[in-house]
N, C-alpha and C. Protein backbone atom coordinates (compact mmCIF):
# COMPACT_ATOMS: atom_id res chain seq x y z
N UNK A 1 49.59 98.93 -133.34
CA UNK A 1 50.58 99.55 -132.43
C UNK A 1 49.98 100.75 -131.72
N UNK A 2 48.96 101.70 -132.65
CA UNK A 2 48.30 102.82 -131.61
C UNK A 2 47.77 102.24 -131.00
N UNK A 3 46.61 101.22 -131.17
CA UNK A 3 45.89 100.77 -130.01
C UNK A 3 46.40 100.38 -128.80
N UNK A 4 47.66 99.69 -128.91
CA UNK A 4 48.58 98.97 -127.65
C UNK A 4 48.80 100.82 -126.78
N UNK A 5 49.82 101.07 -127.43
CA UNK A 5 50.23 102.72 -126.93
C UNK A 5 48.90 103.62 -125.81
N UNK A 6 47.37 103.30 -126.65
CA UNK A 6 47.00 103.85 -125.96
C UNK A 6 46.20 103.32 -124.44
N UNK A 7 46.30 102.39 -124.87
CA UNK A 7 45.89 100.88 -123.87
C UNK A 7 47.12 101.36 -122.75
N UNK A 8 48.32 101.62 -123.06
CA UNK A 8 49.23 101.60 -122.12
C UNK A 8 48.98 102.93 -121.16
N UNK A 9 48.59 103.88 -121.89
CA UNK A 9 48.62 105.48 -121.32
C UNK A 9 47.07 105.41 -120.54
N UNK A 10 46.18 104.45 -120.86
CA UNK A 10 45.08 104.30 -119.93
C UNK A 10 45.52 103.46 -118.91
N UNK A 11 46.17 102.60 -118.57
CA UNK A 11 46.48 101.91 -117.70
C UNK A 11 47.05 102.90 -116.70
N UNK A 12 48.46 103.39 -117.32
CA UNK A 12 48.76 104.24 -116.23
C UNK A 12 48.01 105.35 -115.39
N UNK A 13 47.28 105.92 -115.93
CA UNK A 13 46.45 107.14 -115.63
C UNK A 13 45.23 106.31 -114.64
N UNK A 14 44.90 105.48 -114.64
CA UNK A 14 43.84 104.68 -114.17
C UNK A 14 44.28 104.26 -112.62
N UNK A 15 46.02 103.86 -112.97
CA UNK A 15 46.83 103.26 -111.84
C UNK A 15 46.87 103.88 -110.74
N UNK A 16 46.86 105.37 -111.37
CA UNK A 16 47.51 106.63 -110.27
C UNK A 16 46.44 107.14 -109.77
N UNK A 17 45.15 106.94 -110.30
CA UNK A 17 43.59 107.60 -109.78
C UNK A 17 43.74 107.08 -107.73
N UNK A 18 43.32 105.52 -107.82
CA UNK A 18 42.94 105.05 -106.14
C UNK A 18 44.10 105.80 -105.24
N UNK A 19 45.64 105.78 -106.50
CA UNK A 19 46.59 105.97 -105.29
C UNK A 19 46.60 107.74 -104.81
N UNK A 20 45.86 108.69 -105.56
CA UNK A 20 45.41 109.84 -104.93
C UNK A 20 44.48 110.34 -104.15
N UNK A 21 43.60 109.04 -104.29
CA UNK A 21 42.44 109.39 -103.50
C UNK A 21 42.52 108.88 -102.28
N UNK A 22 43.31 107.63 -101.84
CA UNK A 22 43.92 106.95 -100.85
C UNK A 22 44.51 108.24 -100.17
N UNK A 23 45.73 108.20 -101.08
CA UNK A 23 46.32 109.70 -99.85
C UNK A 23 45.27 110.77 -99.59
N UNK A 24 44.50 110.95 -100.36
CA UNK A 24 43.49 112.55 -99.95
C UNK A 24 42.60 111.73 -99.10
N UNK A 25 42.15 111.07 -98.80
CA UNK A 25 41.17 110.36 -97.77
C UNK A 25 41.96 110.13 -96.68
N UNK A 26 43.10 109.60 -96.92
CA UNK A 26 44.26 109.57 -95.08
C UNK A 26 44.26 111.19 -94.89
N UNK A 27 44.50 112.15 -95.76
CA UNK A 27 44.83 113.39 -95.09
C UNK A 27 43.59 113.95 -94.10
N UNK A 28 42.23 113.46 -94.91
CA UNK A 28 40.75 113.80 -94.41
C UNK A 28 41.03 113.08 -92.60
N UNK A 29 40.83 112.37 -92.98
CA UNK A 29 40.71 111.32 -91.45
C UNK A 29 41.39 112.01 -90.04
N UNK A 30 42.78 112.85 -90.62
CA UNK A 30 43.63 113.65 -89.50
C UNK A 30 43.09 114.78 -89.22
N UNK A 31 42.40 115.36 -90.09
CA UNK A 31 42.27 117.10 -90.22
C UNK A 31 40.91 117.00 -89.93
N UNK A 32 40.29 118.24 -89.50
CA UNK A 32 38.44 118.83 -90.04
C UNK A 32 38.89 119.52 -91.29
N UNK A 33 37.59 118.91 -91.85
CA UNK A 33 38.01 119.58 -93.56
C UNK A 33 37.36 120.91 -93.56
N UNK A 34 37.43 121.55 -94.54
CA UNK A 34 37.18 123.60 -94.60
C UNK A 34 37.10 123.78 -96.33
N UNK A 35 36.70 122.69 -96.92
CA UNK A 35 36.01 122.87 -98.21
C UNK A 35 36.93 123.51 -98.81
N UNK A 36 38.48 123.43 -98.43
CA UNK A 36 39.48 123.93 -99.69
C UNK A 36 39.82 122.93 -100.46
N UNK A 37 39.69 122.30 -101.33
CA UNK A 37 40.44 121.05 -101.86
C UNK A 37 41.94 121.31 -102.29
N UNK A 38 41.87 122.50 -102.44
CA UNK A 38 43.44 123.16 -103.14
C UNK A 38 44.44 123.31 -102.27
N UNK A 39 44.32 123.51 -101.10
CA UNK A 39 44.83 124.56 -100.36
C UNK A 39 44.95 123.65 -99.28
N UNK A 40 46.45 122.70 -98.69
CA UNK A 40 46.90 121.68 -97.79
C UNK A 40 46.77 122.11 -96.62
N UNK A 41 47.18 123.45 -96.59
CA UNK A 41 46.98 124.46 -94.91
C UNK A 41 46.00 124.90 -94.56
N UNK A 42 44.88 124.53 -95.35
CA UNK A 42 43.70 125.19 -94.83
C UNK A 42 43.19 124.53 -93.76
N UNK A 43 43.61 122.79 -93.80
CA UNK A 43 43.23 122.03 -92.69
C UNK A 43 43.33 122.62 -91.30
N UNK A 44 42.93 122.29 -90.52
CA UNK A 44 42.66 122.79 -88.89
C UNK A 44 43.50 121.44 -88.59
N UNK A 45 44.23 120.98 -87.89
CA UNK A 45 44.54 119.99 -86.88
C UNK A 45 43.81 119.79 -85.68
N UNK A 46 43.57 118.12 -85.69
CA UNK A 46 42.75 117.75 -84.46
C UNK A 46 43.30 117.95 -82.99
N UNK A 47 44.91 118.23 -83.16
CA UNK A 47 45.21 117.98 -82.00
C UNK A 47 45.33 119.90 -81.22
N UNK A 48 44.35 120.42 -81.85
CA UNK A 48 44.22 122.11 -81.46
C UNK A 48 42.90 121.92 -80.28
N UNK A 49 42.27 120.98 -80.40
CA UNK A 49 41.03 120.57 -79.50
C UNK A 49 41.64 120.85 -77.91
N UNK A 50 41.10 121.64 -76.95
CA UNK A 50 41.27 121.80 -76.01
C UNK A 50 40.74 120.95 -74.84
N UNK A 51 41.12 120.07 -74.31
CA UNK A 51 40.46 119.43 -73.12
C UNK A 51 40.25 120.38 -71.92
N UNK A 52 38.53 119.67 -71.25
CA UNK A 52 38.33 120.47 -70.09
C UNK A 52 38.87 120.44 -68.74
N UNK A 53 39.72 121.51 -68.45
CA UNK A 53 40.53 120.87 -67.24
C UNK A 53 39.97 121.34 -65.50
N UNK A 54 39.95 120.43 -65.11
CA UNK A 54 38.98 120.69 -63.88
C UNK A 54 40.19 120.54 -62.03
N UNK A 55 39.80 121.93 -61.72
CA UNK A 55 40.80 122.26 -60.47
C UNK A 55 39.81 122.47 -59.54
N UNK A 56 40.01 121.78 -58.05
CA UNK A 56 39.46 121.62 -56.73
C UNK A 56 40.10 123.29 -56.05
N UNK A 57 38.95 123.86 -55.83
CA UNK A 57 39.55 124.94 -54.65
C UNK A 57 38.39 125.05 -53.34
N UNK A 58 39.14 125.04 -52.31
CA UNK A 58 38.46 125.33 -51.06
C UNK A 58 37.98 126.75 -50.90
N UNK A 59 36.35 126.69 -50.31
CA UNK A 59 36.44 128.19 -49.59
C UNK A 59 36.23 127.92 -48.22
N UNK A 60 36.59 129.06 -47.14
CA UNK A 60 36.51 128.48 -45.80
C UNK A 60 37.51 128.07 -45.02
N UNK A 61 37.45 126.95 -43.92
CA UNK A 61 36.11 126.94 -43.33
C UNK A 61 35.42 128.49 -42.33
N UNK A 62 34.18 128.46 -42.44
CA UNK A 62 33.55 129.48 -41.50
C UNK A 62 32.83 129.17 -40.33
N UNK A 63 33.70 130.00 -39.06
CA UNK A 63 32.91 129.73 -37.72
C UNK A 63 34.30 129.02 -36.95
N UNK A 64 34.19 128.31 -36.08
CA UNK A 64 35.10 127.83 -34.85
C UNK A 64 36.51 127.89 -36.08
N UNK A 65 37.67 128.33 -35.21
CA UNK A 65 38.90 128.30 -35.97
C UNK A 65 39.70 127.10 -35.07
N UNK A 66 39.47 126.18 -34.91
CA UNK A 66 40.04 124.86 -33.87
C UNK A 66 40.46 124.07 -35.11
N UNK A 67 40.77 123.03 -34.74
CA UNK A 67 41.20 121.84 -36.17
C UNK A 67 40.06 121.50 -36.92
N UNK A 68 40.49 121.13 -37.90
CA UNK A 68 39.38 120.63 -38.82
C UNK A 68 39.27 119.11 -38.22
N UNK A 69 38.08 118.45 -38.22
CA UNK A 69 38.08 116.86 -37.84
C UNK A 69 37.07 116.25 -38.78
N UNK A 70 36.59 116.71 -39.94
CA UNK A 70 36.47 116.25 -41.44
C UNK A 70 36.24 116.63 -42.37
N UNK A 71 36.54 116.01 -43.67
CA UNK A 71 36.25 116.29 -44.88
C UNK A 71 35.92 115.15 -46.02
N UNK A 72 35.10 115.59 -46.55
CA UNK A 72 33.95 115.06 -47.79
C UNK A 72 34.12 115.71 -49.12
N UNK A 73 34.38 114.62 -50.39
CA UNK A 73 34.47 115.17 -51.45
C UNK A 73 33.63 114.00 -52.34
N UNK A 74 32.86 114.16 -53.28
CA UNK A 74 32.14 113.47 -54.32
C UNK A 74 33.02 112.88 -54.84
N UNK A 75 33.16 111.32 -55.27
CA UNK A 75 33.81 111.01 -56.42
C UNK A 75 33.33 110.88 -57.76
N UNK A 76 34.27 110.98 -58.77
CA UNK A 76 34.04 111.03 -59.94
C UNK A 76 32.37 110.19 -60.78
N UNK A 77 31.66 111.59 -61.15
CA UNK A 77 29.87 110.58 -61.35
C UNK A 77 28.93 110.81 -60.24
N UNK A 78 29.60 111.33 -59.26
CA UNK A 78 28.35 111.05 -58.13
C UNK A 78 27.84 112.65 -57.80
N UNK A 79 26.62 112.50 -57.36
CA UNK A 79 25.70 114.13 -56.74
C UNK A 79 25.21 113.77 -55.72
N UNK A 80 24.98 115.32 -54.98
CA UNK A 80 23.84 115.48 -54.01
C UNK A 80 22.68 114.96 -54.26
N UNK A 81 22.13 114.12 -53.91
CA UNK A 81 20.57 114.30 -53.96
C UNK A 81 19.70 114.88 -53.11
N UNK A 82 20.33 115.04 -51.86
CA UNK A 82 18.97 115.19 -50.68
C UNK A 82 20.44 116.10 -50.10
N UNK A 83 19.60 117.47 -49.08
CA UNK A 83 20.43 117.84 -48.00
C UNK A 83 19.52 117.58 -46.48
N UNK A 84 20.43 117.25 -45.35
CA UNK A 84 19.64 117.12 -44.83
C UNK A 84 20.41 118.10 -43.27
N UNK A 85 19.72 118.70 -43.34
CA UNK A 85 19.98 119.52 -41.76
C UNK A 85 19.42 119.26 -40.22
N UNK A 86 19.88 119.44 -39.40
CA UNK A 86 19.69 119.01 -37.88
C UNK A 86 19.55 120.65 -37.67
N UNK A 87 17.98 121.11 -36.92
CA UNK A 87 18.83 121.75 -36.41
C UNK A 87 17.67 122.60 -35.16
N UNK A 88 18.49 123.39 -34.18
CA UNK A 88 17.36 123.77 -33.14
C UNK A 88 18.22 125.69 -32.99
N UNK A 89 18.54 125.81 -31.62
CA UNK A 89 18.78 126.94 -31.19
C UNK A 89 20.25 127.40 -32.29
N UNK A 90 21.21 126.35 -32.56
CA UNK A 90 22.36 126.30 -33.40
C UNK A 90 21.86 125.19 -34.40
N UNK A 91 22.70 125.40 -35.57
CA UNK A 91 22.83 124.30 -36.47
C UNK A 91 23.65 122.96 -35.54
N UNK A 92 22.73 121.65 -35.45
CA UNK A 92 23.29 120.78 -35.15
C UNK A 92 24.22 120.02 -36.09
N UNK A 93 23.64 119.96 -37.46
CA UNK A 93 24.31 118.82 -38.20
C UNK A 93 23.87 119.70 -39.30
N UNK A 94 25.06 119.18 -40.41
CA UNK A 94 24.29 119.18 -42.38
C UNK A 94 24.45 117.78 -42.64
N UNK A 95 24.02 117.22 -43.64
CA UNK A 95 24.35 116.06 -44.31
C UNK A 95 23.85 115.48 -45.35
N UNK A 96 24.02 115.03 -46.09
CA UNK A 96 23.72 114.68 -47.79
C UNK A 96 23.46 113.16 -47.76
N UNK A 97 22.30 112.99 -48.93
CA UNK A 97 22.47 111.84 -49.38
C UNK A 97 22.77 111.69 -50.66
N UNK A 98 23.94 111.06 -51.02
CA UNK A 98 25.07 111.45 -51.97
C UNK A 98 24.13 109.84 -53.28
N UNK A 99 24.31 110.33 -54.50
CA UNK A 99 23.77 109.39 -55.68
C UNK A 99 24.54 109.22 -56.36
N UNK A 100 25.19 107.97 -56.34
CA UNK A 100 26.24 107.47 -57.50
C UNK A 100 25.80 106.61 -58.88
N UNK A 101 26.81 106.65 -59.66
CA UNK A 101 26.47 106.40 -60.89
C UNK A 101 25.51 104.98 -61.45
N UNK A 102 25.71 104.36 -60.56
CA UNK A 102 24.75 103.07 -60.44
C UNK A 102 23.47 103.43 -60.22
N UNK A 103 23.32 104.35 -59.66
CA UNK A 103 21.67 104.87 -59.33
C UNK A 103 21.87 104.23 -57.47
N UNK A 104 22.49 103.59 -57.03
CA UNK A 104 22.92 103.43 -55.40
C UNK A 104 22.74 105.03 -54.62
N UNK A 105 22.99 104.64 -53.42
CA UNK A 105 22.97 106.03 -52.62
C UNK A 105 23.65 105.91 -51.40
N UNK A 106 24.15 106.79 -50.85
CA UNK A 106 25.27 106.60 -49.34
C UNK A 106 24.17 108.03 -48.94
N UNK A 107 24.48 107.93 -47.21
CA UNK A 107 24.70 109.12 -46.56
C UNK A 107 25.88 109.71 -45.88
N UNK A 108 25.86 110.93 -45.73
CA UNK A 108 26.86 111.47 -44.95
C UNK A 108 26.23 112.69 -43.46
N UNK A 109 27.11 112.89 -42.83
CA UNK A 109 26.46 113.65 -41.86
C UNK A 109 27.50 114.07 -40.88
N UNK A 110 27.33 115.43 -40.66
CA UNK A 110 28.80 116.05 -39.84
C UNK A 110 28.37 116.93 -38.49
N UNK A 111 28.44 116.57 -37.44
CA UNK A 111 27.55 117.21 -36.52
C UNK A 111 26.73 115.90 -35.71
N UNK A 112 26.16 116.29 -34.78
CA UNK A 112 25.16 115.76 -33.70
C UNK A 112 23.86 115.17 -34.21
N UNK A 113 23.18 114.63 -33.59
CA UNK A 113 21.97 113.84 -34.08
C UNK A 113 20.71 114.81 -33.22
N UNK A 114 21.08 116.02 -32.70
CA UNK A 114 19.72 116.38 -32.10
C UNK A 114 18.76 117.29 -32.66
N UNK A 115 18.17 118.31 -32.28
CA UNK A 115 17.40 119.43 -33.26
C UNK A 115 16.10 118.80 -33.93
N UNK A 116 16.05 119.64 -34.36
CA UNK A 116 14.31 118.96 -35.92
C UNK A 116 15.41 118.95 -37.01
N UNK A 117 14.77 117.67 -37.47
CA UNK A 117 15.53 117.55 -39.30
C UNK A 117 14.44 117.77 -40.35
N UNK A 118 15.15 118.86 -41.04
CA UNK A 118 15.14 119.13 -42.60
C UNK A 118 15.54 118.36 -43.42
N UNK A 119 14.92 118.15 -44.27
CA UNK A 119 15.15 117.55 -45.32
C UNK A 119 14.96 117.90 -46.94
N UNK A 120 15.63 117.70 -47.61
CA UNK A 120 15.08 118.55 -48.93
C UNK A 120 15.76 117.89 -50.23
N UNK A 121 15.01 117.82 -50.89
CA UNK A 121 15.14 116.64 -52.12
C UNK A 121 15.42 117.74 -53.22
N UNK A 122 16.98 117.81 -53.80
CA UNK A 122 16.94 118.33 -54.90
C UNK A 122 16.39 117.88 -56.04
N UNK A 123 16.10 119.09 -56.84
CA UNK A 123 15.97 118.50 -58.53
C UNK A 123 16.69 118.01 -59.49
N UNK A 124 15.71 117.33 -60.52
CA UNK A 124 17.22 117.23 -61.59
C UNK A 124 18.12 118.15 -61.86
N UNK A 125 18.88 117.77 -62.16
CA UNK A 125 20.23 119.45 -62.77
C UNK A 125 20.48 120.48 -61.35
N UNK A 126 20.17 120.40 -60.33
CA UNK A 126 19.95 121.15 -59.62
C UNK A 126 21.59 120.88 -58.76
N UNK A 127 22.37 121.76 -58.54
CA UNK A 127 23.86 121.17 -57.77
C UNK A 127 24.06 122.67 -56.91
N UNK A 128 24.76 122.53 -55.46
CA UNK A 128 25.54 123.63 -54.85
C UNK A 128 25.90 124.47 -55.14
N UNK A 129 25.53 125.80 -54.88
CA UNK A 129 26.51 126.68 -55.49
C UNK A 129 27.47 127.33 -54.31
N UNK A 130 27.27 127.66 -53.18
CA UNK A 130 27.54 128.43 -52.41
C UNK A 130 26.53 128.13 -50.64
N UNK A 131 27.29 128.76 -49.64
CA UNK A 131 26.78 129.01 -48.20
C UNK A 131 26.57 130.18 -47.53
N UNK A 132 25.99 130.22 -46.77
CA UNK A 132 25.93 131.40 -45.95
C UNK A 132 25.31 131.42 -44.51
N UNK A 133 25.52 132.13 -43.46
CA UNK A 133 24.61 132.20 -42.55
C UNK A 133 25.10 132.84 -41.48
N UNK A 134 25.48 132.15 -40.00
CA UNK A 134 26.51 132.96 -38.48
C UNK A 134 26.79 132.04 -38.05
N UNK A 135 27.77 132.68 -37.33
CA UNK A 135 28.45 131.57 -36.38
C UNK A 135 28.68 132.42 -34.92
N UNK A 136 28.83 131.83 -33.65
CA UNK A 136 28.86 132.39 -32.69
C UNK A 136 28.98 131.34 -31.65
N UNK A 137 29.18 132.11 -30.32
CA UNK A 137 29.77 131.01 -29.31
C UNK A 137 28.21 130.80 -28.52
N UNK A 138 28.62 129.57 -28.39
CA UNK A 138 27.60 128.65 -27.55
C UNK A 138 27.85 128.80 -26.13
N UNK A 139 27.34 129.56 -25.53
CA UNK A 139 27.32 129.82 -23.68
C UNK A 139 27.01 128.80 -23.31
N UNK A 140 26.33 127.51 -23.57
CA UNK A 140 25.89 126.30 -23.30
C UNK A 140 26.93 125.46 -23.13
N UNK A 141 27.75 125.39 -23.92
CA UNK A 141 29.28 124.45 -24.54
C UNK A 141 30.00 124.58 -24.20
N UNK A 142 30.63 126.54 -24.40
CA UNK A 142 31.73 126.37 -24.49
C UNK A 142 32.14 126.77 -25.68
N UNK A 143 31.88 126.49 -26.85
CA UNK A 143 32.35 126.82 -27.98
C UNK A 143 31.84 127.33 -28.85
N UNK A 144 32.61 127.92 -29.67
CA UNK A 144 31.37 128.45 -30.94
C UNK A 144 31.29 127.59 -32.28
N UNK A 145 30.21 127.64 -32.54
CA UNK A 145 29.57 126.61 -33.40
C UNK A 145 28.72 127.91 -34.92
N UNK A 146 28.19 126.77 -35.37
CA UNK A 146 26.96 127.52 -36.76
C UNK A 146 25.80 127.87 -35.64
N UNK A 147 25.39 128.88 -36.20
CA UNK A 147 23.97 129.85 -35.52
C UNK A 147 22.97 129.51 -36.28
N UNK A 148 23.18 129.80 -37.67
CA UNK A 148 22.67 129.73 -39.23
C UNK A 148 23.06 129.29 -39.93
N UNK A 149 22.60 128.74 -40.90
CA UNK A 149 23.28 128.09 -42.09
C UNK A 149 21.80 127.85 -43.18
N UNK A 150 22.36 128.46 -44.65
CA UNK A 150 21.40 128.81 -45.99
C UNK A 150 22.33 127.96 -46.89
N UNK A 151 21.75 127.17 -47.62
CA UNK A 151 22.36 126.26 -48.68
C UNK A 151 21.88 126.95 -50.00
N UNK A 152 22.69 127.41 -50.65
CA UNK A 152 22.24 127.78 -51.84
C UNK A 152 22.63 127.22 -53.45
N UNK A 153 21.50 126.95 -54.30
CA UNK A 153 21.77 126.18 -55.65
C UNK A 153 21.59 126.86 -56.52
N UNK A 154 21.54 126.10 -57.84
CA UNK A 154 21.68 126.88 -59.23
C UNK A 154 20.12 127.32 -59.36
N UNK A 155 19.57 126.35 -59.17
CA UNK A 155 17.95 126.60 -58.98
C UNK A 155 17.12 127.34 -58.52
N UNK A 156 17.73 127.53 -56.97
CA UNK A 156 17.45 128.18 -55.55
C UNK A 156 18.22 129.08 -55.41
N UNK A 157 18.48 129.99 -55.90
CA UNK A 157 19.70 131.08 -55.36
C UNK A 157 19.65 132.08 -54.39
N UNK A 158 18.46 131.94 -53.85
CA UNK A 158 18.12 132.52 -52.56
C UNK A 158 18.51 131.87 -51.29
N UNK A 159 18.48 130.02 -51.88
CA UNK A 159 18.91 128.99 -50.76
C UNK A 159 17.75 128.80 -50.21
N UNK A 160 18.07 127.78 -49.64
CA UNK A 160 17.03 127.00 -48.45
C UNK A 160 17.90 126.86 -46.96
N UNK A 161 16.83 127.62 -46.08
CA UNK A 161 17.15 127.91 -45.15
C UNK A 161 16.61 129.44 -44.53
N UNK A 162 16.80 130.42 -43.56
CA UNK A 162 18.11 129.67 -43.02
C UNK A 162 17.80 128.79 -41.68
N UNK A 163 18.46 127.40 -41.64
CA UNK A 163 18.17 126.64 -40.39
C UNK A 163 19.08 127.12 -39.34
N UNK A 164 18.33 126.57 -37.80
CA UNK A 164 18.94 127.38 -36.88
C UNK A 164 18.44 128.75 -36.34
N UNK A 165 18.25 129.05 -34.91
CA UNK A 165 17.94 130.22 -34.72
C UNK A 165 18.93 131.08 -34.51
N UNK A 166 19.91 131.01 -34.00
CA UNK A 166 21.18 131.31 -33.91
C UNK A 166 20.47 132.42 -32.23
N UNK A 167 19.89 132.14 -31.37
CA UNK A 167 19.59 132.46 -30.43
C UNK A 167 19.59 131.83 -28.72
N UNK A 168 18.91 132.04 -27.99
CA UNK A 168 19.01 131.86 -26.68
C UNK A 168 20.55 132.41 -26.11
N UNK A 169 21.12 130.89 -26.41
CA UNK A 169 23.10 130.45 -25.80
C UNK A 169 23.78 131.06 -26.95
N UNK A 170 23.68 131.37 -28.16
CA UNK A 170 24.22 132.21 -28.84
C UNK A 170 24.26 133.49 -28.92
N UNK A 171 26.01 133.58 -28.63
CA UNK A 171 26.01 135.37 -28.66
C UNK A 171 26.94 135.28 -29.63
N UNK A 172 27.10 136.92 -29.94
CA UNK A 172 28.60 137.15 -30.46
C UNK A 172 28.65 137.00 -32.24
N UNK A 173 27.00 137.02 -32.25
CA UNK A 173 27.43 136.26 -34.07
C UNK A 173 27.98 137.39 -34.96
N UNK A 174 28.64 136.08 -35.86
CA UNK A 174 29.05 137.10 -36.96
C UNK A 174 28.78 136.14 -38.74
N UNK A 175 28.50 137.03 -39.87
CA UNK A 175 28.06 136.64 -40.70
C UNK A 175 28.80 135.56 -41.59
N UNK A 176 28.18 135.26 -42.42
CA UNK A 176 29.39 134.68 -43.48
C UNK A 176 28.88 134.26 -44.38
N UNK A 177 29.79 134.40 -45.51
CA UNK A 177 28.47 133.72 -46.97
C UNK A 177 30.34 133.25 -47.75
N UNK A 178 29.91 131.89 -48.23
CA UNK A 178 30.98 131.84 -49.61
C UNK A 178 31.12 133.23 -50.79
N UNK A 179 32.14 132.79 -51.04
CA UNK A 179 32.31 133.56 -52.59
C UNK A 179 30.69 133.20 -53.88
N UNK A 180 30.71 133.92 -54.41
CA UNK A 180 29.50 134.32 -55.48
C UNK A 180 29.97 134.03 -56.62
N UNK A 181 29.92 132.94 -57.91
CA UNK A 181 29.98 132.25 -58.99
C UNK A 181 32.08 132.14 -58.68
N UNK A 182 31.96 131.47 -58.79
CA UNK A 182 33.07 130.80 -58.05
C UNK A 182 33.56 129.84 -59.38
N UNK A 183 32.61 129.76 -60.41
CA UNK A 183 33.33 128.73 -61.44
C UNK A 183 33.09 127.41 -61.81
N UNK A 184 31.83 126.99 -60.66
CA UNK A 184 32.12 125.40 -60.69
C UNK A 184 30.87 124.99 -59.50
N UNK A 185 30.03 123.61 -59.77
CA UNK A 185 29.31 123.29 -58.18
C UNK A 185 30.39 123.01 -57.10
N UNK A 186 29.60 123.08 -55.84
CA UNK A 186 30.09 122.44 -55.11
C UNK A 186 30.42 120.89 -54.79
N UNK A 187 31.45 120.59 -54.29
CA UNK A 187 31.81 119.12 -54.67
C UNK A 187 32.23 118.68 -53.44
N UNK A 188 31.90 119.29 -52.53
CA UNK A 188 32.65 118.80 -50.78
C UNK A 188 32.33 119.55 -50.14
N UNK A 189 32.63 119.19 -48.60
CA UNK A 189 32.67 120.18 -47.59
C UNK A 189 34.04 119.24 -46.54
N UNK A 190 34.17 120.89 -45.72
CA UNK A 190 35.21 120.32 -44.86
C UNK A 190 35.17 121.57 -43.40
N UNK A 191 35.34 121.21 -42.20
CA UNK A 191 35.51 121.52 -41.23
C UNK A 191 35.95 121.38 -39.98
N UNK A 192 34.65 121.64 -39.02
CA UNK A 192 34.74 120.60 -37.45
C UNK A 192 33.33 120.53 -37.26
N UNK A 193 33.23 119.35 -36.28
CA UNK A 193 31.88 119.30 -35.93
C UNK A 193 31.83 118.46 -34.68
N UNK A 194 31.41 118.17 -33.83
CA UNK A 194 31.12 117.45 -32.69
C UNK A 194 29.89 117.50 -32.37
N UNK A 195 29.31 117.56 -31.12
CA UNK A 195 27.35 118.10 -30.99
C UNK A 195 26.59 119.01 -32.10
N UNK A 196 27.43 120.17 -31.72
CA UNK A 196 27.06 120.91 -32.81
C UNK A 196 28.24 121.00 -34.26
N UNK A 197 27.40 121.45 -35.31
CA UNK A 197 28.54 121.74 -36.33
C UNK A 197 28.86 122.94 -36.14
N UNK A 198 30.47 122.80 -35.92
CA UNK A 198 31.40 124.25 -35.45
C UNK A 198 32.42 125.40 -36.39
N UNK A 199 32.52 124.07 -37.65
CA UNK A 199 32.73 125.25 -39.03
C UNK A 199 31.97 124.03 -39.69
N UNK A 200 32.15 124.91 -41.04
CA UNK A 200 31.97 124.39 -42.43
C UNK A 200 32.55 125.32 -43.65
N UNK A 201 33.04 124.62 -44.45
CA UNK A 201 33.53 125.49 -45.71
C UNK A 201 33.18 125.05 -46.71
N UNK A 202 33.79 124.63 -47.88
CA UNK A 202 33.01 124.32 -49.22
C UNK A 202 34.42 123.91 -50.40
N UNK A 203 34.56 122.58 -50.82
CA UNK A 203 35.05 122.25 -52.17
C UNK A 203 34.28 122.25 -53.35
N UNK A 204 35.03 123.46 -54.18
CA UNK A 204 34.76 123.41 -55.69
C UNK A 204 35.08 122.66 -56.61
N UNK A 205 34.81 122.37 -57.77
CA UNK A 205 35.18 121.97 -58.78
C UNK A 205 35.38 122.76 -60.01
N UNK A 206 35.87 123.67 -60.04
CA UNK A 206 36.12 124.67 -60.68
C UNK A 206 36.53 124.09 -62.39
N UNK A 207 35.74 124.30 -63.68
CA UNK A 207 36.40 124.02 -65.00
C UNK A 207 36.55 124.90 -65.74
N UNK A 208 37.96 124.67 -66.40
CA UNK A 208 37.93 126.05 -67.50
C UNK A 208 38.55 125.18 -68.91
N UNK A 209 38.76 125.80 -70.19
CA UNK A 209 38.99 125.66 -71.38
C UNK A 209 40.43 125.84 -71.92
């Protein structure tokens, strides 16, 4: 009869072992553990994890105040690879050759086809940060257009440039540079442009925590 009795009190005790460790292994799976075994609140909850939330802000545009007649934004995965500038007495053109996630490539281009072209092959990791340069009226045109224009990166923070002489038919200039760490690369541009490019401004991608 002891032997049965104790046969019985091992069974039970044996029974209840998986079914505690079951529940303490579901509690693991929800929580990051913190090496309290004692202590149920010590857990952290997963759902305290902050996602990165990412907001578009414009700066700009700088130079001709007329309508805007386009705008360019990266989609989701894709970069600059190449900038490419037009340019002679005024900035004729900017324009990118944009690298999407396939390893494919598009161009873009805002402005006239005349001037000498620049060209310039970014580096890896290398993205927009900011612009700068003049703008002024074109005695030639009619209108005022870019004089100058300096592209500046994370790499390059001096920029490349500045293209453009902003001379002869240009009078009247006046300066302009984007905002300075702004939060985020650049992820667009938007303005006017016809012969010459007559503004330009700049979309961010601004992320915070």
């Amino acid at each position: 009869m002891a032997i049965n009795r104790a046969s019985f009190i091992f069974f039970i005790l044996f029974s209840l072992v998986p079914l505690s460790f079951a529940q303490y292994n579901n509690n693991n799976n929800n929580y990051y553990y913190n090496n309290n075994y004692n202590d149920p609140t010590s857990y952290t909850p997963s759902s305290e994890y902050k996602p990165v939330v990412k907001e578009m802000k414009k700066y700009g545009p700088y130079g001709s105040i007329l309508p805007q007649n386009y705008e360019f934004q990266l989609n989701e995965g894709e970069i600059f690879g190449e900038i490419h500038v037009r340019h002679d007495h005024m900035v004729d053109s900017v324009g990118f050759l944009v690298s999407k996630p396939d390893k494919s490539t598009y161009r873009v281009q805002f402005g006239g086809d005349g001037g000498e072209l620049t060209r310039i092959v970014l580096e890896d990791g290398e993205y927009l940060t900011r612009i700068s340069g003049k703008y002024g009226y074109d005695t030639g045109r009619n209108y005022v257009a870019i004089g100058t224009l300096t592209i500046h990166t994370n790499l390059h923070p001096e920029g490349y440039g500045p293209f453009g002489l902003a001379r002869d038919n240009a009078g009247n200039l006046f300066e302009f540079q984007s905002p300075e760490n702004v939060g985020g690369p650049i992820v667009g541009f938007f303005g006017r442009s016809n012969v010459l490019l007559e503004s330009i401004g700049i979309i961010v991608r601004k992320e915070s925590y």
